[in-house]
Protein backbone atom coordinates (compact mmCIF):
# COMPACT_ATOMS: atom_id res chain seq x y z
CA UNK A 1 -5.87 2.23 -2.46
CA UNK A 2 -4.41 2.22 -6.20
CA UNK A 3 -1.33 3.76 -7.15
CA UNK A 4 -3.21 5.65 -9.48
CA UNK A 5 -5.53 7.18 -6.97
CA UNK A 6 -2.10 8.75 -5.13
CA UNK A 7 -0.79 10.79 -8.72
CA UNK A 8 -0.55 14.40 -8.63
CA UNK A 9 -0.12 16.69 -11.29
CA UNK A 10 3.48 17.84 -11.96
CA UNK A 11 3.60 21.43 -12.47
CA UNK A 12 6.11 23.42 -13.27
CA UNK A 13 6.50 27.12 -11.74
CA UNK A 14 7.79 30.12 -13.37
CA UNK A 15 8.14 33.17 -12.32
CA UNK A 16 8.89 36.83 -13.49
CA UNK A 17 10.06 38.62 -10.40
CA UNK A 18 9.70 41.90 -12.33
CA UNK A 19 6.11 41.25 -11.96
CA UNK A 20 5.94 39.09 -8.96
CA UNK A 21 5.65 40.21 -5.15
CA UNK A 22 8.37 38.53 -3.08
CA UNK A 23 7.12 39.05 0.42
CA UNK A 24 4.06 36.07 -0.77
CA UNK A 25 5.87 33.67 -2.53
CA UNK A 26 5.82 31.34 0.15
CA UNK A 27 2.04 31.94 0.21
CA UNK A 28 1.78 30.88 -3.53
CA UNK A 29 3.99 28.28 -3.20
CA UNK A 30 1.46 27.25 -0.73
CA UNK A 31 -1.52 27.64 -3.02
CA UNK A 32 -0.06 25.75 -5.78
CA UNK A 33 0.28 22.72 -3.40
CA UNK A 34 -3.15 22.46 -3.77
CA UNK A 35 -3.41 21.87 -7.33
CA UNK A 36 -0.23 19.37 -7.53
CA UNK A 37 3.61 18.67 -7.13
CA UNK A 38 5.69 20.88 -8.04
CA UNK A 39 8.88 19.87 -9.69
CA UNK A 40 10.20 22.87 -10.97
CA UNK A 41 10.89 26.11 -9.71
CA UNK A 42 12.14 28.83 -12.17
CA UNK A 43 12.88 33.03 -11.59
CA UNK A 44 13.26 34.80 -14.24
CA UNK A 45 15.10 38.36 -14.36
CA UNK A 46 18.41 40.71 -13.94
CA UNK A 47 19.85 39.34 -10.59
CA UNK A 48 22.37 42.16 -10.75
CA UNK A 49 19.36 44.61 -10.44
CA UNK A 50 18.00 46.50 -7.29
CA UNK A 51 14.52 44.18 -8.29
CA UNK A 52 16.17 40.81 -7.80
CA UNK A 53 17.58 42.12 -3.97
CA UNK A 54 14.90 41.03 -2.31
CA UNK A 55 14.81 37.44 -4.04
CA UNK A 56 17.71 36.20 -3.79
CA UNK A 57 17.04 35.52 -0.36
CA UNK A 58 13.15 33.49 -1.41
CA UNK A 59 15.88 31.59 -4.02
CA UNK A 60 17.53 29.68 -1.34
CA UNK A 61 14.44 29.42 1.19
CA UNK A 62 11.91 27.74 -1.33
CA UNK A 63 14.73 25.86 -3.40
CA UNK A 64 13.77 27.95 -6.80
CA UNK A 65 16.50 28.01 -9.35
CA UNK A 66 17.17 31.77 -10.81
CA UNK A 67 17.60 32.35 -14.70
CA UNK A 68 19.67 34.98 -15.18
CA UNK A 69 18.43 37.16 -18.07
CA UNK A 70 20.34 40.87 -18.91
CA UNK A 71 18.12 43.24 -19.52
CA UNK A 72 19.83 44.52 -22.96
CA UNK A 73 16.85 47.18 -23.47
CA UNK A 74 15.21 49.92 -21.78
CA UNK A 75 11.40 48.97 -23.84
CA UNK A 76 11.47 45.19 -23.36
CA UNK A 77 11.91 43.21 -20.26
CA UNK A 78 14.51 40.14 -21.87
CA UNK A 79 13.42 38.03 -18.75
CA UNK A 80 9.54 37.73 -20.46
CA UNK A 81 11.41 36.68 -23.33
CA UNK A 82 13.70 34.16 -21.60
CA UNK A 83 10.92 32.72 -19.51
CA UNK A 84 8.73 32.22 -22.81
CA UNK A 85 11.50 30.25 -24.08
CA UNK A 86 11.93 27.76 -21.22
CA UNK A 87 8.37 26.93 -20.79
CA UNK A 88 8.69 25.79 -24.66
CA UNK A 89 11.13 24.11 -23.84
CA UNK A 90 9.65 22.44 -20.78
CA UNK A 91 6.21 21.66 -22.84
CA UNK A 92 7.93 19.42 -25.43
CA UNK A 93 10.37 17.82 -23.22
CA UNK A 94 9.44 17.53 -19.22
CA UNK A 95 6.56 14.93 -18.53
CA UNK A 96 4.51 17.83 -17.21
CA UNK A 97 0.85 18.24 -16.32
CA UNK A 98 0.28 22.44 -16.03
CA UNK A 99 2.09 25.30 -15.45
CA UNK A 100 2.41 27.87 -12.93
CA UNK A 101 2.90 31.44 -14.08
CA UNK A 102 3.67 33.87 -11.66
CA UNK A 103 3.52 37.41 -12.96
CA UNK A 104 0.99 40.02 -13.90
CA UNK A 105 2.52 40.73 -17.45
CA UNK A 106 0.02 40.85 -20.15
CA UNK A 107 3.01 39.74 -22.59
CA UNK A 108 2.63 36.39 -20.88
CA UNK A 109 -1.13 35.49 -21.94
CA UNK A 110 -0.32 33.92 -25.87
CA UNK A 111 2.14 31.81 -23.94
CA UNK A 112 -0.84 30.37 -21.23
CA UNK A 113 -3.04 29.99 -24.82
CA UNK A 114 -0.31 27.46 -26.32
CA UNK A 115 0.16 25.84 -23.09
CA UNK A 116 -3.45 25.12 -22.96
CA UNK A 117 -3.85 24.30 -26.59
CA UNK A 118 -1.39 21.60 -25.88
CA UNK A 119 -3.55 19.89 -23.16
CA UNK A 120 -2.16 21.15 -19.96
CA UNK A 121 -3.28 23.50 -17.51
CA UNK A 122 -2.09 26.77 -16.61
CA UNK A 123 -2.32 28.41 -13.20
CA UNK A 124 -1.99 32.52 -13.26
CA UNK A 125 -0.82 34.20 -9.85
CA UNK A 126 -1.15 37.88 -10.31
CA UNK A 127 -2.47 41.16 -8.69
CA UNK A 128 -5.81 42.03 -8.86
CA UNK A 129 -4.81 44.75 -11.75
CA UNK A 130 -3.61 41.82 -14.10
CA UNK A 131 -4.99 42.45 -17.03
CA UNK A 132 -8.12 40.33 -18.13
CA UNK A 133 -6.77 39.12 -21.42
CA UNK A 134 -3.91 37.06 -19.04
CA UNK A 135 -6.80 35.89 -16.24
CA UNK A 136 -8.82 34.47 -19.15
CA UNK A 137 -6.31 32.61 -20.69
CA UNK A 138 -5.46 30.56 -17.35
CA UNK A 139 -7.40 27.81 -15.91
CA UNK A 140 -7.76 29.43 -12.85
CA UNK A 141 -6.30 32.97 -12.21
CA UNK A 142 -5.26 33.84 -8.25
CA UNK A 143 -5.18 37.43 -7.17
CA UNK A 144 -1.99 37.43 -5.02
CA UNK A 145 -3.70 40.10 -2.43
CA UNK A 146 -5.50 37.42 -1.16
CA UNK A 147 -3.31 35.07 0.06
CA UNK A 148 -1.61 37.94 2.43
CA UNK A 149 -2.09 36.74 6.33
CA UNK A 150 -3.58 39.50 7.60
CA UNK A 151 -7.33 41.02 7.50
CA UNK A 152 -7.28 42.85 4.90
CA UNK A 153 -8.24 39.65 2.30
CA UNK A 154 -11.91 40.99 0.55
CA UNK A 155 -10.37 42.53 -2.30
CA UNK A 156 -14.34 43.48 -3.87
CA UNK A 157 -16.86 44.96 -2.16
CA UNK A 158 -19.96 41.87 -2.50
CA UNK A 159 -21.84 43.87 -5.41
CA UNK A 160 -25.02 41.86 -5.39
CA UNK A 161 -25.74 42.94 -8.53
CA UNK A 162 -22.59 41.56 -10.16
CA UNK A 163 -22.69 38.39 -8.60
CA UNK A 164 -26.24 37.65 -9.17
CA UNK A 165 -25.40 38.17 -13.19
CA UNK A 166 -22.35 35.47 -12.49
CA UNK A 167 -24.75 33.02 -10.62
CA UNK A 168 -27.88 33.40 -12.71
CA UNK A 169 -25.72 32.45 -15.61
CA UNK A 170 -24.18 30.12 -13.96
CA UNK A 171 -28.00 28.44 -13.32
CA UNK A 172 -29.06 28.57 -16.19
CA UNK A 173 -25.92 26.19 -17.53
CA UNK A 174 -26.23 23.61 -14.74
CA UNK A 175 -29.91 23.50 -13.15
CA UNK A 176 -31.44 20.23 -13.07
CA UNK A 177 -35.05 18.93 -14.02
CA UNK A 178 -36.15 20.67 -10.17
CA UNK A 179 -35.17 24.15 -10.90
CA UNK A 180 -32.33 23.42 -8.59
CA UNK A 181 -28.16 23.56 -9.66
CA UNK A 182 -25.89 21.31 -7.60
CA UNK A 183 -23.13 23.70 -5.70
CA UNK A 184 -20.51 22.40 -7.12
CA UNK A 185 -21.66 21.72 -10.97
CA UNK A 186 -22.22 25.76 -10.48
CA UNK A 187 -18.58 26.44 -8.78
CA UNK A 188 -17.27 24.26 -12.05
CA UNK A 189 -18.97 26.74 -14.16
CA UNK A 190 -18.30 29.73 -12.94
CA UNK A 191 -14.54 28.81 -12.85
CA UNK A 192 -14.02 27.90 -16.52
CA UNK A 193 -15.91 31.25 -17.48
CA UNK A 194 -13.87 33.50 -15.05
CA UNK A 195 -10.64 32.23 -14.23
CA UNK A 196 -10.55 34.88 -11.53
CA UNK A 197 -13.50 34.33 -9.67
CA UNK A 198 -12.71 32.83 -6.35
CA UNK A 199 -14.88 33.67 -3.16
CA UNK A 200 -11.71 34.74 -1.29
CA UNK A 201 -12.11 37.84 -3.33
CA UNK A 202 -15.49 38.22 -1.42
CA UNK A 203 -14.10 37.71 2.01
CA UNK A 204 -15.43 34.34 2.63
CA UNK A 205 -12.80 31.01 2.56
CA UNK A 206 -15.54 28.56 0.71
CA UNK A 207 -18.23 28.63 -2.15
CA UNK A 208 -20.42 27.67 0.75
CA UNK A 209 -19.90 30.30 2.78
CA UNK A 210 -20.49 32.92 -0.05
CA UNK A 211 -23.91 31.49 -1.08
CA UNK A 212 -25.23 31.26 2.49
CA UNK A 213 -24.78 35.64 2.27
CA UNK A 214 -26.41 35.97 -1.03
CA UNK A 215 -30.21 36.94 -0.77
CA UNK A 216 -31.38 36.38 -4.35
CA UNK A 217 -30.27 32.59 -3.88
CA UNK A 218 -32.50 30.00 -2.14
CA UNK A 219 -30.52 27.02 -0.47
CA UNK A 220 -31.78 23.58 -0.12
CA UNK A 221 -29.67 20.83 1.57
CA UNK A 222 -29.91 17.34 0.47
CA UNK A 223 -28.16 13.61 2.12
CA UNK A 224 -27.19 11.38 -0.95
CA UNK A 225 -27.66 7.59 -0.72
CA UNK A 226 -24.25 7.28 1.07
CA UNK A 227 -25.85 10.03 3.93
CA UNK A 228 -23.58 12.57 2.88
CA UNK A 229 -24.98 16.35 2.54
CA UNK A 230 -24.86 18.14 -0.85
CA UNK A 231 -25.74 21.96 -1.55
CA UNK A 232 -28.27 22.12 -4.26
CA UNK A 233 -29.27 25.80 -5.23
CA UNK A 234 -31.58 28.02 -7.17
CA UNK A 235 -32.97 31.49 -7.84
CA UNK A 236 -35.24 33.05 -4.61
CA UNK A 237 -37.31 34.69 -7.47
CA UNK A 238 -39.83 32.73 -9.40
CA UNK A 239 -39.78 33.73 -12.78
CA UNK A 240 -36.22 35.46 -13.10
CA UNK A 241 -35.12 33.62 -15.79
């Protein structure tokens, strides 16, 4: 295997714990191991507050470095402010490959714009009530509420009609000479049009598993030369487009 085949991105994590739930930071932490190393681990806020009493003990279990930032008035949260200033910092100076934000601030989505204007990617963590402005400016925006271990993980009710909107778009940007879209070319798609989508939100762990429940979508299953399977889909309605 080549040594380049083993890199992972660096990413550096940042987070505003007056927007960030402390009870599933280990379960982001976890996420973000899928999407590369992380090397830095930054939270933001007033430490002498009643918010930060809950931290301090995440601070020391996950090895996450806390910025202490006064809060020096009631109408703007300083730690947005401080945390703005360090990732600028971090952009022209750490060898970095994307960023991690962890909040559900609006304020924060010019900051995940520059970041991305300067070639890196930007990972959003947030509750489902982020505002869209922040989702949209992220490479891929997580909704916190599903990473909880417990049942309660489908944070939409599977509105056919929505998600037949999202996929027939999505179709019509990736389908080959056949009619048919490979899975994945329309997961791709999806993605860098809504940050947000994710088929947790649904209920279901994989694309896969999500397609296989939608009616208006004919499946077809195909071994490549190699006699692997690929997931190849299309419309169940001649004519729709």
């Amino acid at each position: 295997m080549k040594m380049e085949e083993l890199y992972e991105d660096k990413l550096a994590v940042l987070i505003d714990i007056e927007n960030a739930q402390y009870h599933l930071i280990k379960e982001v932490l976890d996420e973000i191991a899928k999407y590369g190393t992380t090397i830095i681990k930054r939270a933001y806020g007033d430490w002498t507050s009643e918010t930060a009493k809950n931290w301090k003990e995440k601070l020391i279990d996950y090895a996450i470095t806390p910025i202490q930032q006064f809060s020096y008035t009631q109408r703007k949260n300083s730690s947005d402010i401080a945390l703005v200033i360090d990732a600028m910092d971090l952009l022209h100076t750490a060898e970095l490959d994307g960023f991690c934000l962890i909040s559900s601030d609006s304020d924060f989505t010019h900051l995940a714009k520059r970041i991305r204007e300067s070639g890196l990617k930007v990972y959003g963590f947030g509750e489902q009530k982020t505002p869209l402005a922040l989702q949209k400016a992220c490479d891929r925006f997580i909704f916190v509420e599903i990473l909880r271990n417990d049942n309660q993980k489908r944070l939409m009710q599977k509105n056919d009609q929505e998600l037949e909107e999202i996929f027939t778009s999505a179709l019509k940007g990736t389908m080959q000479d056949d009619g048919y879209s490979h899975l994945g070319a329309v997961g791709i798609y999806i993605r860098h049009n809504r940050p947000s989508f994710d088929p947790r939100n649904y209920g279901y762990d994989k694309m896969g598993d999500l397609v296989r429940n939608l009616t208006f979508l004919k499946i077809q299953r195909r071994e490549d030369d190699k006699g692997g399977s690929n997931i190849f889909i299309t419309h169940n309605q001649n004519g729709s487009y």
